[in-house]
PDB file of N, CA and C in Angstrom:
ATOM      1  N   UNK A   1       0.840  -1.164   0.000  1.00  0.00           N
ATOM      2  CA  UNK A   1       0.000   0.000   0.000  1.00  0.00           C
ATOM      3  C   UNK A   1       0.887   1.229   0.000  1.00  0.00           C
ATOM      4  N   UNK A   2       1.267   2.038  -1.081  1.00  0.00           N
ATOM      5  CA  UNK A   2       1.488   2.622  -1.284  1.00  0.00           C
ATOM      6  C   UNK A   2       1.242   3.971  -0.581  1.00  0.00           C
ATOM      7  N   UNK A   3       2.290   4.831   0.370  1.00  0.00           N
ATOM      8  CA  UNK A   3       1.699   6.233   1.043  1.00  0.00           C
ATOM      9  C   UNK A   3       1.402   6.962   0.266  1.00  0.00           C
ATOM     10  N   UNK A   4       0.871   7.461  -0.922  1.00  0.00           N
ATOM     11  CA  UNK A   4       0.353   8.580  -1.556  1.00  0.00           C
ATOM     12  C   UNK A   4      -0.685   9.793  -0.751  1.00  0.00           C
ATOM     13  N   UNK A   5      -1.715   9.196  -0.032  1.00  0.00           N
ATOM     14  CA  UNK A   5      -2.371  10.075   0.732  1.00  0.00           C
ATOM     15  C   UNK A   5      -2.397  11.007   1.289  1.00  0.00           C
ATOM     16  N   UNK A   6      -3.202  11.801   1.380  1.00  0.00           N
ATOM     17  CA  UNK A   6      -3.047  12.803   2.438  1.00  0.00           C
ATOM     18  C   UNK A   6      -3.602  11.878   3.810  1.00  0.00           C
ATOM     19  N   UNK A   7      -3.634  12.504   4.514  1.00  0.00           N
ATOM     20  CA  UNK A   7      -4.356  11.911   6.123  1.00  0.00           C
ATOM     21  C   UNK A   7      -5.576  12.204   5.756  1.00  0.00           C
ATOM     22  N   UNK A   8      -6.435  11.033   6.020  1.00  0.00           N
ATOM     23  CA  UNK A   8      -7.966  11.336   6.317  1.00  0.00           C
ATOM     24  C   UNK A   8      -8.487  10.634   7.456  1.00  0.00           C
ATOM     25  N   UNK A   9      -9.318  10.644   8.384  1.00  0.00           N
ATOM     26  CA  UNK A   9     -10.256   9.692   8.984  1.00  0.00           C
ATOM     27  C   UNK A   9     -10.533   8.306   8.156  1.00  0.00           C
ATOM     28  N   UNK A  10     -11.108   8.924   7.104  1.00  0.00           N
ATOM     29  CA  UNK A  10     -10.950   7.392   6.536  1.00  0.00           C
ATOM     30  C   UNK A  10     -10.014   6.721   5.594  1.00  0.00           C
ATOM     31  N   UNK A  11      -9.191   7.188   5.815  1.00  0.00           N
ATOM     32  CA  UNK A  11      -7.676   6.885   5.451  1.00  0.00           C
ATOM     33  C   UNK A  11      -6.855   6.690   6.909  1.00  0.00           C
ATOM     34  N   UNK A  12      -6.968   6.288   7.617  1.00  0.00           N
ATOM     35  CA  UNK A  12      -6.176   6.471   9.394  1.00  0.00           C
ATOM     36  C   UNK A  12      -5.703   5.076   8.866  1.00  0.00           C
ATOM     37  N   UNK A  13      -6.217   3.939   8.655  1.00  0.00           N
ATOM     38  CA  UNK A  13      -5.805   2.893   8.145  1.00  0.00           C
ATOM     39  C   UNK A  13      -4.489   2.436   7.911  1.00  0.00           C
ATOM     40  N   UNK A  14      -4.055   3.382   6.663  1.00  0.00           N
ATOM     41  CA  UNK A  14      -2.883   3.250   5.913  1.00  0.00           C
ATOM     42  C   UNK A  14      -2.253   3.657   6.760  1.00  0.00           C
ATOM     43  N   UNK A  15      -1.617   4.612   8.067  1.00  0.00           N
ATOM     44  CA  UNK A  15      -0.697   5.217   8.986  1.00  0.00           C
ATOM     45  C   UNK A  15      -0.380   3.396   9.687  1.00  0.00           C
ATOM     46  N   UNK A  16      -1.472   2.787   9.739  1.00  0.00           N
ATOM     47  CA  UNK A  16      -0.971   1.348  10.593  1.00  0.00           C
ATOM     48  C   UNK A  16       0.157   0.089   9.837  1.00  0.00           C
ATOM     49  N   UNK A  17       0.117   1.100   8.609  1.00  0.00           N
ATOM     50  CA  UNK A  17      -0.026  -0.929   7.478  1.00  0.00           C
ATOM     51  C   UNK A  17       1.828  -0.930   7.552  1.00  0.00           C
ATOM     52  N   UNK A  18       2.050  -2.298   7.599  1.00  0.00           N
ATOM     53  CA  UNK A  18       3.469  -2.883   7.509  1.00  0.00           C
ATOM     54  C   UNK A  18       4.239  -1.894   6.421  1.00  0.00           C
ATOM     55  N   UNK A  19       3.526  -1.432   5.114  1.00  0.00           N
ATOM     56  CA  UNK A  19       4.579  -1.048   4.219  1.00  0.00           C
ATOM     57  C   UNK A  19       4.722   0.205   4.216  1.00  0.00           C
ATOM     58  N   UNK A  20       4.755   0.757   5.340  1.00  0.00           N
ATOM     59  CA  UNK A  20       4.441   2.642   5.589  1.00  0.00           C
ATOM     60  C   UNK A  20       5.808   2.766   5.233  1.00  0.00           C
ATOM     61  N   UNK A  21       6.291   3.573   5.002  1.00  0.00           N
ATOM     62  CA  UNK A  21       7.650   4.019   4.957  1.00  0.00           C
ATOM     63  C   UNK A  21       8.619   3.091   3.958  1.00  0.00           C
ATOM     64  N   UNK A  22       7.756   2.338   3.303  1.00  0.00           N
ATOM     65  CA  UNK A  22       9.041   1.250   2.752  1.00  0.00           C
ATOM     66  C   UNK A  22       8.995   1.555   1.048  1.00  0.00           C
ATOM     67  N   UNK A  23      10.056   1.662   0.319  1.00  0.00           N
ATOM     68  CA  UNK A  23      10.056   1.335  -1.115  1.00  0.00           C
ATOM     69  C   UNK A  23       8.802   1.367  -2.205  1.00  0.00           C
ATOM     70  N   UNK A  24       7.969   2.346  -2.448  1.00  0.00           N
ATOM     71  CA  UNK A  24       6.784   1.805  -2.949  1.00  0.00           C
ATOM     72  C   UNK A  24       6.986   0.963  -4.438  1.00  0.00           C
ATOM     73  N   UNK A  25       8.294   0.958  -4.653  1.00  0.00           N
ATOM     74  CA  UNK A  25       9.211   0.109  -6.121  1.00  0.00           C
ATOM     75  C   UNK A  25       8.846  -1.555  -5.928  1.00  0.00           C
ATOM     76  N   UNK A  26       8.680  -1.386  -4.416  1.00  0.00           N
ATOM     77  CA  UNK A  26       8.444  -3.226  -4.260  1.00  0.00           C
ATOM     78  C   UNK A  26       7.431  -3.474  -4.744  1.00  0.00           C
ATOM     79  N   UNK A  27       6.417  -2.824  -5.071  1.00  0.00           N
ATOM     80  CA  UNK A  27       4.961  -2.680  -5.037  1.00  0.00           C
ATOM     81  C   UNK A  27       4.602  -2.681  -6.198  1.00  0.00           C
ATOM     82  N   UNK A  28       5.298  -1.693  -7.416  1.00  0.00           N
ATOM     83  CA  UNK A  28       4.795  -1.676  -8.704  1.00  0.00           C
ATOM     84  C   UNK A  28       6.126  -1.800  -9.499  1.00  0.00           C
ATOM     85  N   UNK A  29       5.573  -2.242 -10.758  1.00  0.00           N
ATOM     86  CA  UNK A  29       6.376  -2.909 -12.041  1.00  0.00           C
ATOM     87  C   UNK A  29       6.469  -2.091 -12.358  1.00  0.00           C
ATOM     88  N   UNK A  30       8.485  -2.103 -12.915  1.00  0.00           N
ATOM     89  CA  UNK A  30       8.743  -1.021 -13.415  1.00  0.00           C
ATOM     90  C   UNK A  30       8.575  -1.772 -14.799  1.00  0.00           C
ATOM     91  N   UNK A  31       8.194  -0.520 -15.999  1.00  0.00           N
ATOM     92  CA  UNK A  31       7.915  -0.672 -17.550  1.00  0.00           C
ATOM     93  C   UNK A  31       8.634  -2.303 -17.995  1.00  0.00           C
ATOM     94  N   UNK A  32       8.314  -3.036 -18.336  1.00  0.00           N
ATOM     95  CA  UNK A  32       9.093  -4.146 -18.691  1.00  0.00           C
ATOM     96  C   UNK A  32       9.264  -5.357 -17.967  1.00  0.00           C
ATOM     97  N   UNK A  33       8.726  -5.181 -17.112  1.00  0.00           N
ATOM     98  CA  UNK A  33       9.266  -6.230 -15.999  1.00  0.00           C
ATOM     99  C   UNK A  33       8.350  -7.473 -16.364  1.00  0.00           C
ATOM    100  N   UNK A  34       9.173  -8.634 -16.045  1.00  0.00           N
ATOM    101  CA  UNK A  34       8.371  -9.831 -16.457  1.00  0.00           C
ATOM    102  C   UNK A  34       8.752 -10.846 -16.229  1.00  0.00           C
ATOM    103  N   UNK A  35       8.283 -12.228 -16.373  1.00  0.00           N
ATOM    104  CA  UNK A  35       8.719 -13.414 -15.529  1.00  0.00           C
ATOM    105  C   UNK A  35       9.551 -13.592 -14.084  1.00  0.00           C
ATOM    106  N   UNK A  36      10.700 -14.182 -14.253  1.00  0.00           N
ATOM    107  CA  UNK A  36      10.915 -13.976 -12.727  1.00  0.00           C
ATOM    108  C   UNK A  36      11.181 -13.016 -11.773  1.00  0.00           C
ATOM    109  N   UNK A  37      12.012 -12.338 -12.479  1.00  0.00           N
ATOM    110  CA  UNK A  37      11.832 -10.552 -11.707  1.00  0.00           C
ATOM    111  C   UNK A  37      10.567 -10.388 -11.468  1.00  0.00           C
ATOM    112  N   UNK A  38       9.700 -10.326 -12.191  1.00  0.00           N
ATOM    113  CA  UNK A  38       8.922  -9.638 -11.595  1.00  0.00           C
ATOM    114  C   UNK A  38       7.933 -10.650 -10.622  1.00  0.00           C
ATOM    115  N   UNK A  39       7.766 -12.057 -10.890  1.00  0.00           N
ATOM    116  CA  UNK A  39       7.158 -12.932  -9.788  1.00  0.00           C
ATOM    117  C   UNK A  39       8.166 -12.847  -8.488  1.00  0.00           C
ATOM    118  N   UNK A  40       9.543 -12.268  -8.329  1.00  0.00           N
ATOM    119  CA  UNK A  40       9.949 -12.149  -7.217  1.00  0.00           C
ATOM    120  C   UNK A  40       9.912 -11.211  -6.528  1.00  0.00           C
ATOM    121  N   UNK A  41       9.635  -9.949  -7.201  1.00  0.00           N
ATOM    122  CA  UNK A  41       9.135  -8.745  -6.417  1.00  0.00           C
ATOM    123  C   UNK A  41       7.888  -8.570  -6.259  1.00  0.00           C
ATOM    124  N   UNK A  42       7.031  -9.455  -6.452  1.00  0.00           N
ATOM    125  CA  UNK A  42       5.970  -9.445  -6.081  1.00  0.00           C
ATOM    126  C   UNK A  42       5.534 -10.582  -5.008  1.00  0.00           C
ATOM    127  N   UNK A  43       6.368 -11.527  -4.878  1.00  0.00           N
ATOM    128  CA  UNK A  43       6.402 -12.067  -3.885  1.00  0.00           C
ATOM    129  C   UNK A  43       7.101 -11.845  -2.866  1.00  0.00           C
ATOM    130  N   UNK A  44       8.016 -10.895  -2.467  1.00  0.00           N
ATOM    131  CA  UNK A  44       8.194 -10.161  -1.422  1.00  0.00           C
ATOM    132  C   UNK A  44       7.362  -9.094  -1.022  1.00  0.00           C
ATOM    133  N   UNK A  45       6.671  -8.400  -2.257  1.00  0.00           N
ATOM    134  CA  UNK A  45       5.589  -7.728  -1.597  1.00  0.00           C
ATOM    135  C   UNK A  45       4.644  -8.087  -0.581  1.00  0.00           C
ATOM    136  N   UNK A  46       3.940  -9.173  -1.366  1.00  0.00           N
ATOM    137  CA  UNK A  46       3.191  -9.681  -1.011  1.00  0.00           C
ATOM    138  C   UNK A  46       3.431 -10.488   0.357  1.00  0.00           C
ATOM    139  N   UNK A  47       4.707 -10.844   0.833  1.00  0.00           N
ATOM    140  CA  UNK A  47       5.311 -11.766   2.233  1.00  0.00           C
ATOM    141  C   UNK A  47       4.698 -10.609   3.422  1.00  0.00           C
ATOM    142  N   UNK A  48       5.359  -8.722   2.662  1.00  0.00           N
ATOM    143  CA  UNK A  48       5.137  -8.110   3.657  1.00  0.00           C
ATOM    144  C   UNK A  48       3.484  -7.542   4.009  1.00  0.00           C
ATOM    145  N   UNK A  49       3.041  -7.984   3.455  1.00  0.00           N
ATOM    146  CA  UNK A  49       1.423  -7.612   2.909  1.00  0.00           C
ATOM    147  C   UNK A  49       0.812  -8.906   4.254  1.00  0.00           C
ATOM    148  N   UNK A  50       1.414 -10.003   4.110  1.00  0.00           N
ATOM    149  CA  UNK A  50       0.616 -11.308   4.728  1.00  0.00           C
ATOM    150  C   UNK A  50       0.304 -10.994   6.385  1.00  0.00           C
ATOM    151  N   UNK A  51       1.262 -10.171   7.149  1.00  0.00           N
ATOM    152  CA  UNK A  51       1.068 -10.188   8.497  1.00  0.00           C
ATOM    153  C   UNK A  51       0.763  -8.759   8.477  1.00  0.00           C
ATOM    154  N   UNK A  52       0.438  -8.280   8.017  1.00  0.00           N
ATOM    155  CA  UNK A  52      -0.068  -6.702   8.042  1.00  0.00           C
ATOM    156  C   UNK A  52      -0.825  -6.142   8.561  1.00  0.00           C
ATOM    157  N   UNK A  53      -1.509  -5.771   9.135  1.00  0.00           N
ATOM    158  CA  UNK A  53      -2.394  -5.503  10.316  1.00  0.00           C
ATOM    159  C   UNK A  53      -3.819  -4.734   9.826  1.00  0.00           C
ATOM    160  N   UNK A  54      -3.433  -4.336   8.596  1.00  0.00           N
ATOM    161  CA  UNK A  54      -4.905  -3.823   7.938  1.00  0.00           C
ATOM    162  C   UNK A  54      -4.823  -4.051   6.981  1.00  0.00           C
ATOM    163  N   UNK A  55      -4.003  -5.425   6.485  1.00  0.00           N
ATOM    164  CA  UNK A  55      -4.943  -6.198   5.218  1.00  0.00           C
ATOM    165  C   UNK A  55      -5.845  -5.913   4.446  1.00  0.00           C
ATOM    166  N   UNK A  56      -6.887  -6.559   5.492  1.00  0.00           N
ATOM    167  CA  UNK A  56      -8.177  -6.270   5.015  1.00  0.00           C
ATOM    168  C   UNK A  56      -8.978  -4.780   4.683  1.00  0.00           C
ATOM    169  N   UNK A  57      -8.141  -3.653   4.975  1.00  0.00           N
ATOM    170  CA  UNK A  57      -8.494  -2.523   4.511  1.00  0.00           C
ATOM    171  C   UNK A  57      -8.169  -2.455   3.440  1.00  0.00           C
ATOM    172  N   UNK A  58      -6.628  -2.506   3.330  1.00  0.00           N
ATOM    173  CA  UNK A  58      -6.214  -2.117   1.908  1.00  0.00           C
ATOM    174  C   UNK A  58      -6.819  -2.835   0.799  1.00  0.00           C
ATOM    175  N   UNK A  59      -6.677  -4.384   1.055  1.00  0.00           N
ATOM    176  CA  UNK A  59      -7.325  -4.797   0.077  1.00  0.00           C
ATOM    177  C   UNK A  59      -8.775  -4.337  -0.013  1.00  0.00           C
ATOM    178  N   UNK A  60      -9.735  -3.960   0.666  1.00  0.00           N
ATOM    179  CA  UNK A  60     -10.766  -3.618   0.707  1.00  0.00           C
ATOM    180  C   UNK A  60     -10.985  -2.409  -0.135  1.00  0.00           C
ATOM    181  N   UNK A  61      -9.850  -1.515  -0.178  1.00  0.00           N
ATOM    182  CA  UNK A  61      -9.944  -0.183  -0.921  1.00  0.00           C
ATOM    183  C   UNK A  61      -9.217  -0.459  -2.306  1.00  0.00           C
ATOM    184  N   UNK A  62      -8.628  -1.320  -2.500  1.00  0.00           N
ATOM    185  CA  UNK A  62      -7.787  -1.875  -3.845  1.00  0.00           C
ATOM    186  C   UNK A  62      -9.603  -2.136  -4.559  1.00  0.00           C
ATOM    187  N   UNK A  63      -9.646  -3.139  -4.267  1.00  0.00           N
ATOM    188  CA  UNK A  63     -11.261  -3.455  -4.811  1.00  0.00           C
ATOM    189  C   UNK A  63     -11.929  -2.722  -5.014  1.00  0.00           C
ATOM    190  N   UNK A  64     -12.447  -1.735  -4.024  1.00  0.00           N
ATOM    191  CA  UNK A  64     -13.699  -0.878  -4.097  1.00  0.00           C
ATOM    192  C   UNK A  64     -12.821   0.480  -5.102  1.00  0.00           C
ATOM    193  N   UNK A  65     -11.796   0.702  -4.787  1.00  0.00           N
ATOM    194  CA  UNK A  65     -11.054   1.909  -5.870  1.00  0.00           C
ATOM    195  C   UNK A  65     -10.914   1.557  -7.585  1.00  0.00           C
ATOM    196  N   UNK A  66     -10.932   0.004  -7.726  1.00  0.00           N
ATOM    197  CA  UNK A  66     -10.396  -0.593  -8.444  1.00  0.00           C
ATOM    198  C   UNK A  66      -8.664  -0.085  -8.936  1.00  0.00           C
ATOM    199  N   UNK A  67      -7.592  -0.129  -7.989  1.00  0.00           N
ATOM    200  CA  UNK A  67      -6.568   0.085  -8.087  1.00  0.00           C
ATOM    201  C   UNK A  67      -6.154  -0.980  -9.513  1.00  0.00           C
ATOM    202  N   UNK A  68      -5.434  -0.361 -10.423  1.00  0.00           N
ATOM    203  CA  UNK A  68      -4.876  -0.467 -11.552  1.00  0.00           C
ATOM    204  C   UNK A  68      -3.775  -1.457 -11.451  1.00  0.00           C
ATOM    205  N   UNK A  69      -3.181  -0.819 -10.724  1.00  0.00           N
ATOM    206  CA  UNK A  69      -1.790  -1.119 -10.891  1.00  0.00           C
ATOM    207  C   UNK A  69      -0.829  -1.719  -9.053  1.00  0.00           C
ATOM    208  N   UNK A  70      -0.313  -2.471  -9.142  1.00  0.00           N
ATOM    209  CA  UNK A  70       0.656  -2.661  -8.221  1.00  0.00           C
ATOM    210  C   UNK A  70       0.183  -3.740  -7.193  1.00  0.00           C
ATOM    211  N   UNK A  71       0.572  -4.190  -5.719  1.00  0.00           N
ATOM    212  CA  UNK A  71      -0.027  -4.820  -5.101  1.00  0.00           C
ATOM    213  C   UNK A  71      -0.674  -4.120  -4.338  1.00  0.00           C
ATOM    214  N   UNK A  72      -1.628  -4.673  -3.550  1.00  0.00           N
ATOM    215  CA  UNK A  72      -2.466  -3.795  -2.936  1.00  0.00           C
ATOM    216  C   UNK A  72      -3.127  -5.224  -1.954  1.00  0.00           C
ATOM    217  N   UNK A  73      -3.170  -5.172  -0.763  1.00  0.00           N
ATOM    218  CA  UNK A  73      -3.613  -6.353  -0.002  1.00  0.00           C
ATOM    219  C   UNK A  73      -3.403  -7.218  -0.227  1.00  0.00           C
ATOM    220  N   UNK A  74      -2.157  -7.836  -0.710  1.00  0.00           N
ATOM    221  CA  UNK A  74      -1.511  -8.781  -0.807  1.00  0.00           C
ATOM    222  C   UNK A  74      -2.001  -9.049  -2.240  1.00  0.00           C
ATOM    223  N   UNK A  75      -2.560  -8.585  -3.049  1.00  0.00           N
ATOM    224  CA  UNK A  75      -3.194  -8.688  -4.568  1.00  0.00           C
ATOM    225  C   UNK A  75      -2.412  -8.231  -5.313  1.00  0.00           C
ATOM    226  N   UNK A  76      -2.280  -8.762  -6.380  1.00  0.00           N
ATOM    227  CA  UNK A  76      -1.316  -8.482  -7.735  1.00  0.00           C
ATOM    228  C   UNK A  76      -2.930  -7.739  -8.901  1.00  0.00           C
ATOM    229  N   UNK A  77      -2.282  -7.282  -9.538  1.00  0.00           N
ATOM    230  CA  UNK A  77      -3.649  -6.962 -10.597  1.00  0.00           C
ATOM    231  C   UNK A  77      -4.542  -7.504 -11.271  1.00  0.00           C
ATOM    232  N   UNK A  78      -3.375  -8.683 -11.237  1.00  0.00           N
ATOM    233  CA  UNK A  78      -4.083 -10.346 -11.837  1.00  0.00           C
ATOM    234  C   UNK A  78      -4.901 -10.726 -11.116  1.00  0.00           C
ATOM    235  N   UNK A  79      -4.947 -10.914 -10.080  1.00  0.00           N
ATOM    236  CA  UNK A  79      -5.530 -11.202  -8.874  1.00  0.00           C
ATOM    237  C   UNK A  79      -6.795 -10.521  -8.854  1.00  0.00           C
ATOM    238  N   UNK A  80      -6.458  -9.129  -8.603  1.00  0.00           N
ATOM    239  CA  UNK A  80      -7.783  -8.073  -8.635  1.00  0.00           C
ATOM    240  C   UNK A  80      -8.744  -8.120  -9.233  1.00  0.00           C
ATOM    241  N   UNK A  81      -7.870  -8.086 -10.655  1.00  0.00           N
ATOM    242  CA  UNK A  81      -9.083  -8.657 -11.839  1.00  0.00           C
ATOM    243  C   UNK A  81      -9.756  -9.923 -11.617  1.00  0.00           C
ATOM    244  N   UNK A  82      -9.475 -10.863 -11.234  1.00  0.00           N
ATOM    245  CA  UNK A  82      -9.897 -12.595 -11.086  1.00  0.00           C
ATOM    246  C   UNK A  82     -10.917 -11.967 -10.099  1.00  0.00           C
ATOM    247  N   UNK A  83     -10.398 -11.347  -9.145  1.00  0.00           N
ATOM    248  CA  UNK A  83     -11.952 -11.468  -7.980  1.00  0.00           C
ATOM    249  C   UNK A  83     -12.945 -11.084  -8.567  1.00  0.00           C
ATOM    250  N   UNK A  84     -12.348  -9.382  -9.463  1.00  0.00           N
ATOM    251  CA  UNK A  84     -13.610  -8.857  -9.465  1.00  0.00           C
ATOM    252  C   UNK A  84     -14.463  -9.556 -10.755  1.00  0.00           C
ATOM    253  N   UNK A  85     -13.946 -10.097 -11.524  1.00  0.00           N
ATOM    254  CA  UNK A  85     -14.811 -10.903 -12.429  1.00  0.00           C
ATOM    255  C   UNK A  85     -15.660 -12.474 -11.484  1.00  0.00           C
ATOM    256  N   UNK A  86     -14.811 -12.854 -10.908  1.00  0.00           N
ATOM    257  CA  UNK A  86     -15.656 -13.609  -9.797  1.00  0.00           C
ATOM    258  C   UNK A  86     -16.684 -13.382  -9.363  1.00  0.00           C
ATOM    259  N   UNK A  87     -16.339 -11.889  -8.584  1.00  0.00           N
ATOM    260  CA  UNK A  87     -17.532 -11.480  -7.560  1.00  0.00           C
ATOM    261  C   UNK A  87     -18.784 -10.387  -8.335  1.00  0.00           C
ATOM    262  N   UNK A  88     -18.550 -10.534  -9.724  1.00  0.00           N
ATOM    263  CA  UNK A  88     -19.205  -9.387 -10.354  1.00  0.00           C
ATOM    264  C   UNK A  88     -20.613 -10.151 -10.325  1.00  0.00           C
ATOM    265  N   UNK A  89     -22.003  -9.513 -10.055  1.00  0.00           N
ATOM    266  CA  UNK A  89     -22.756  -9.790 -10.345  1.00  0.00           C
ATOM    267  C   UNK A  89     -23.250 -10.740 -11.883  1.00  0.00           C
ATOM    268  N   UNK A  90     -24.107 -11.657 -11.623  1.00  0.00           N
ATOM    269  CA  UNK A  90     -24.818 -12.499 -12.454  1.00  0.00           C
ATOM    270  C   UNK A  90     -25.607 -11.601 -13.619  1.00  0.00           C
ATOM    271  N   UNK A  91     -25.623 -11.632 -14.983  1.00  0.00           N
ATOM    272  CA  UNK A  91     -26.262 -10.378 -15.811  1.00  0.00           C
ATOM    273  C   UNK A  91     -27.644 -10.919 -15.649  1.00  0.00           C
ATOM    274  N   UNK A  92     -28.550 -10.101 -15.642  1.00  0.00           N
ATOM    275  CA  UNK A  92     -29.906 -10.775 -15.057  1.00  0.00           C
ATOM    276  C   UNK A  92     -30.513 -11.293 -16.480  1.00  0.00           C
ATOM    277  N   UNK A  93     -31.719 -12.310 -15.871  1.00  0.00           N
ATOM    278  CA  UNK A  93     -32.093 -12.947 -16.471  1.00  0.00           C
ATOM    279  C   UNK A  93     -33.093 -12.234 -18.177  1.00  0.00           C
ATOM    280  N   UNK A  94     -33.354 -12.435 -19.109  1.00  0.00           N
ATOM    281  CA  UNK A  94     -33.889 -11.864 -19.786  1.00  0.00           C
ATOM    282  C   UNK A  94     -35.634 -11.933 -19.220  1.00  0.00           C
ATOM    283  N   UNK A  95     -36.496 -11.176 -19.858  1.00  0.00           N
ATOM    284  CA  UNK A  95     -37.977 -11.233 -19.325  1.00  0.00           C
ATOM    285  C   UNK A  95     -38.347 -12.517 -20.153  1.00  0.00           C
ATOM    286  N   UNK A  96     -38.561 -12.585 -21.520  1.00  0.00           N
ATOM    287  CA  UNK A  96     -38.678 -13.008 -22.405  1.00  0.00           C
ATOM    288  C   UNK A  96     -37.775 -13.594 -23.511  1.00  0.00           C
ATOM    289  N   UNK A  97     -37.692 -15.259 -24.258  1.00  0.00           N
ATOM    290  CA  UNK A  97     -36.611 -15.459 -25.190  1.00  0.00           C
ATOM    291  C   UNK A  97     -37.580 -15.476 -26.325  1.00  0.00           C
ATOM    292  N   UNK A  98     -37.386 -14.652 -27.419  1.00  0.00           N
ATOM    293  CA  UNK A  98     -38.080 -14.935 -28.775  1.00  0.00           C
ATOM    294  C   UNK A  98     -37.281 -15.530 -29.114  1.00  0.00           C
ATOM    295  N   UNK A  99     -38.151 -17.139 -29.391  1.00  0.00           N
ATOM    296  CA  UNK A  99     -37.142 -17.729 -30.449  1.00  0.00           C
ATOM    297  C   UNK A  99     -37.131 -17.709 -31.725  1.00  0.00           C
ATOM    298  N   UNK A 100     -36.020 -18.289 -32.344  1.00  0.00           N
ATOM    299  CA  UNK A 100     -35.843 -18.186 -33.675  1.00  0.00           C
ATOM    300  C   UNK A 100     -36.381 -18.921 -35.029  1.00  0.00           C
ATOM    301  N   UNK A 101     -37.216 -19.630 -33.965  1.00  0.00           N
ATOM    302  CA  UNK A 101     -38.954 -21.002 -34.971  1.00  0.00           C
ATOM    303  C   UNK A 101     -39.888 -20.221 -35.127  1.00  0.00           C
ATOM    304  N   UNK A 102     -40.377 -19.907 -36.291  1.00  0.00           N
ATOM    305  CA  UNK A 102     -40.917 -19.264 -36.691  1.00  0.00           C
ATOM    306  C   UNK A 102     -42.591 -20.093 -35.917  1.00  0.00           C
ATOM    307  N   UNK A 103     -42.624 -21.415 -36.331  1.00  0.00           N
ATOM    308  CA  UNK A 103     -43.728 -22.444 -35.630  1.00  0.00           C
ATOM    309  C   UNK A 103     -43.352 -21.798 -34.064  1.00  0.00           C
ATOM    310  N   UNK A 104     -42.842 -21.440 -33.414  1.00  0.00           N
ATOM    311  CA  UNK A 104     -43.201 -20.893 -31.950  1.00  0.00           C
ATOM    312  C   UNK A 104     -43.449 -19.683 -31.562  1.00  0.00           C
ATOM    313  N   UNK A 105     -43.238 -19.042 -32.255  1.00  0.00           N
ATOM    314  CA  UNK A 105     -43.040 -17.260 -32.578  1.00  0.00           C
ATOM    315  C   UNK A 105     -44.428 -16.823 -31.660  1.00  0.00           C
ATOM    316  N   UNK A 106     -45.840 -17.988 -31.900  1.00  0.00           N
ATOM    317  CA  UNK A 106     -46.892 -17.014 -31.273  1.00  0.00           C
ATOM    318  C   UNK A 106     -46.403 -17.652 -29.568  1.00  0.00           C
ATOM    319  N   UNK A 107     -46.515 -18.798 -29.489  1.00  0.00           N
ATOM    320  CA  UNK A 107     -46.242 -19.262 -28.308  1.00  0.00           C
ATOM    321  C   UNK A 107     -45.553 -18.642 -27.479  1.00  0.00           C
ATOM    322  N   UNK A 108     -44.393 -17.724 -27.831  1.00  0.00           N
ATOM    323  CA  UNK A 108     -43.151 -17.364 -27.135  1.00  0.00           C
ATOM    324  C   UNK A 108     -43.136 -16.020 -26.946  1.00  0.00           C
ATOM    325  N   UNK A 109     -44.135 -15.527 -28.036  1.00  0.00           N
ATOM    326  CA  UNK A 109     -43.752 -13.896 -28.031  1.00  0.00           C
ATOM    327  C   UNK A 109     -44.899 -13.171 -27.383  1.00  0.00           C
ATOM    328  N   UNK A 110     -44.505 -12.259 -26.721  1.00  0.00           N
ATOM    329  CA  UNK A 110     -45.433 -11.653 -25.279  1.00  0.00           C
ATOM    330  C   UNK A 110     -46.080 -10.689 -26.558  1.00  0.00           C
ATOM    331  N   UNK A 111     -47.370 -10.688 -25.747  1.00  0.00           N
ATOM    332  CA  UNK A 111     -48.716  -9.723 -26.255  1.00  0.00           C
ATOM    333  C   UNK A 111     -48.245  -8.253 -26.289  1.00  0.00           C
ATOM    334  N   UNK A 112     -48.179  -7.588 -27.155  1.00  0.00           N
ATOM    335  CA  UNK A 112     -48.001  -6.252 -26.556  1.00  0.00           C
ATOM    336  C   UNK A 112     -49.126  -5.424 -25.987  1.00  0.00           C
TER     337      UNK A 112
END
């Protein structure tokens, strides 16, 4: 979690978290970075992310901000994305299917 902030009340959070003061380079990919470099700096991020004491905030605000880029609650972007396609709502159901049989067309198709 990156310090960018100003202080807020509802930002008091981030003043607690393990990575206050540390490198925010551990955190985000520099231009290019890829395979093991970069699965190893992200797995040290992420080591210091695991005992962190407001976790669950940051990641909570990674999600709800939809943070772009970097780790964020022990989340990689890959990650971020996977939940939020996970947790994204079901597209609702249609009212009505007109089908494409012409023989069902009256059966199927609502009265206007």
């Amino acid at each position: 979690m990156p310090d960018q902030f100003h202080h807020s009340p509802a930002r008091d959070w981030q003043h607690r978290a393990s990575c206050r003061g540390t490198d925010t380079d551990m955190f985000f990919s520099p231009d290019g970075e890829r395979g093991n470099v970069r699965a190893r700096r992200e797995r040290a991020a992420k080591q210091l992310c695991q005992d962190c004491p407001v976790l669950d905030n940051c990641r909570a605000h990674a999600l709800t901000a939809t943070e772009a880029y970097g780790i964020w609650g022990g989340m990689s972007e890959t990650e971020r994305a996977r939940h939020a396609r996970r947790t994204r709502l079901p597209a609702r159901p249609r009212e009505h299917v007109v089908s494409t049989d012409p023989l069902t067309w009256r059966i199927r198709t609502p009265r206007a």
